[in-house]
Protein backbone atom coordinates (compact mmCIF):
# COMPACT_ATOMS: atom_id res chain seq x y z
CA UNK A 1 0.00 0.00 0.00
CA UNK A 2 1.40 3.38 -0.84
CA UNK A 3 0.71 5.01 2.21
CA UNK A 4 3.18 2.87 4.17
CA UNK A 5 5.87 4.06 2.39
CA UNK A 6 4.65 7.95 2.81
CA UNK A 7 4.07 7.95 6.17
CA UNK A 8 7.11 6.11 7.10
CA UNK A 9 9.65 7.32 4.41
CA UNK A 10 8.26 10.75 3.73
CA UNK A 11 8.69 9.74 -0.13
CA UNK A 12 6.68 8.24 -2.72
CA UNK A 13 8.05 5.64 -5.29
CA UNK A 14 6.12 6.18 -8.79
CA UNK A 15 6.18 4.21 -12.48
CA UNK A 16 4.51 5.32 -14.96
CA UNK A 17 4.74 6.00 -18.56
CA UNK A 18 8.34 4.00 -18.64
CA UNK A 19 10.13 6.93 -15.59
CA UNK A 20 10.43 5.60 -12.28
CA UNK A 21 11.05 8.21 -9.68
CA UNK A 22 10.90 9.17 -5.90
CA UNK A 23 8.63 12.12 -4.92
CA UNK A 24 9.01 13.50 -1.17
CA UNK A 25 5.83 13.78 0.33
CA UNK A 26 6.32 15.52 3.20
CA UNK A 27 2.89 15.54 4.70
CA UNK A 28 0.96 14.69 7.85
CA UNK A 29 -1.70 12.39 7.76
CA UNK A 30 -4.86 12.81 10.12
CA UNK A 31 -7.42 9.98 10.16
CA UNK A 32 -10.58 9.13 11.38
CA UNK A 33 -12.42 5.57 12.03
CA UNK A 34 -15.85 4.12 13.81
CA UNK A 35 -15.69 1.03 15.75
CA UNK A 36 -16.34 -2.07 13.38
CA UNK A 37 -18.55 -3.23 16.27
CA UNK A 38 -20.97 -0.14 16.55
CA UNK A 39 -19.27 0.98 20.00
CA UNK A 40 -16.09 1.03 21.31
CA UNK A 41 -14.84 -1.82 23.28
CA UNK A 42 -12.56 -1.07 25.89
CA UNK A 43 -11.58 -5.11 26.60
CA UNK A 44 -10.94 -5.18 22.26
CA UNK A 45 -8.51 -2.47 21.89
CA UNK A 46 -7.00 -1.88 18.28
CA UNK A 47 -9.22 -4.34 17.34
CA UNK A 48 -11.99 -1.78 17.18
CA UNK A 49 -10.47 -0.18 14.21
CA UNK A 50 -10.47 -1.98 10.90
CA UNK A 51 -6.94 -0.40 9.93
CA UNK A 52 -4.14 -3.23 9.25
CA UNK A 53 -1.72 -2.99 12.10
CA UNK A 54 0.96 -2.00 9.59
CA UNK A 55 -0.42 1.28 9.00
CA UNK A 56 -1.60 1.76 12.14
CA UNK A 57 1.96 1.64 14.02
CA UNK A 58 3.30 4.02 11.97
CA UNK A 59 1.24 6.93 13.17
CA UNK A 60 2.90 9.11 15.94
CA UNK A 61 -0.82 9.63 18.07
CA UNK A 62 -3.79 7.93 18.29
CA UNK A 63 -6.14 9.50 20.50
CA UNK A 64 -9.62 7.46 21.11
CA UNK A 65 -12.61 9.79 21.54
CA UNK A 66 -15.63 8.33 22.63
CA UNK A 67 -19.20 9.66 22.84
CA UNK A 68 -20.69 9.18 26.79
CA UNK A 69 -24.30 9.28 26.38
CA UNK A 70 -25.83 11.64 28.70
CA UNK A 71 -29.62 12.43 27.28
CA UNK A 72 -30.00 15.53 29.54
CA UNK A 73 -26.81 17.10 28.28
CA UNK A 74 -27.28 15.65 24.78
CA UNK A 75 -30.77 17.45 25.11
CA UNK A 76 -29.34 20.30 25.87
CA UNK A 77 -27.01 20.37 23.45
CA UNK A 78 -29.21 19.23 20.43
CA UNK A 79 -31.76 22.24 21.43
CA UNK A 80 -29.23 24.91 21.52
CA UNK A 81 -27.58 24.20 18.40
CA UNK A 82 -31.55 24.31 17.33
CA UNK A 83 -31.91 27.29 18.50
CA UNK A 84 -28.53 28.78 16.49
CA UNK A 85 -29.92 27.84 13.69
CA UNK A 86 -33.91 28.68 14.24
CA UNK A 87 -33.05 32.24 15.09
CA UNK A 88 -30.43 32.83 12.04
């Protein structure tokens, strides 16, 4: 996969058209990803995340942000940002 060697090499290795080269790609890459199993799982871990492990190890942070359902403060929320938008 491509993206193995540009996150871990900052390069690119391209043929095409009968010239090979090697493009630097020096970029950051910022992903996102559900749980394959609806929710997280604290007890599966990386298995949450349908990303092969390869790819996965060669980001620098992964942070895991999780929604705790709270329906008074989801309420709250949810009519508020009505309201924003109601009252434009």
């Amino acid at each position: 996969v491509a993206i193995h060697e540009a996150m871990e090499q900052q390069t690119i290795s391209i043929a095409k058209a009968g010239i090979t080269t090697t493009l630097n790609t020096r970029c950051s890459v910022l992903a996102a990803a559900n749980s394959i199993f609806g929710r997280w799982d604290d007890i599966k871990g990386e298995e949450n995340i349908d990303f092969m492990p390869t790819i996965l190890s060669r980001f620098d942070m992964i942070f895991i942000v999780k929604d705790e359902h709270e329906k008074n403060r989801d309420m709250t929320l949810a009519k508020h940002v009505m309201s924003l938008h109601t009252n434009a």
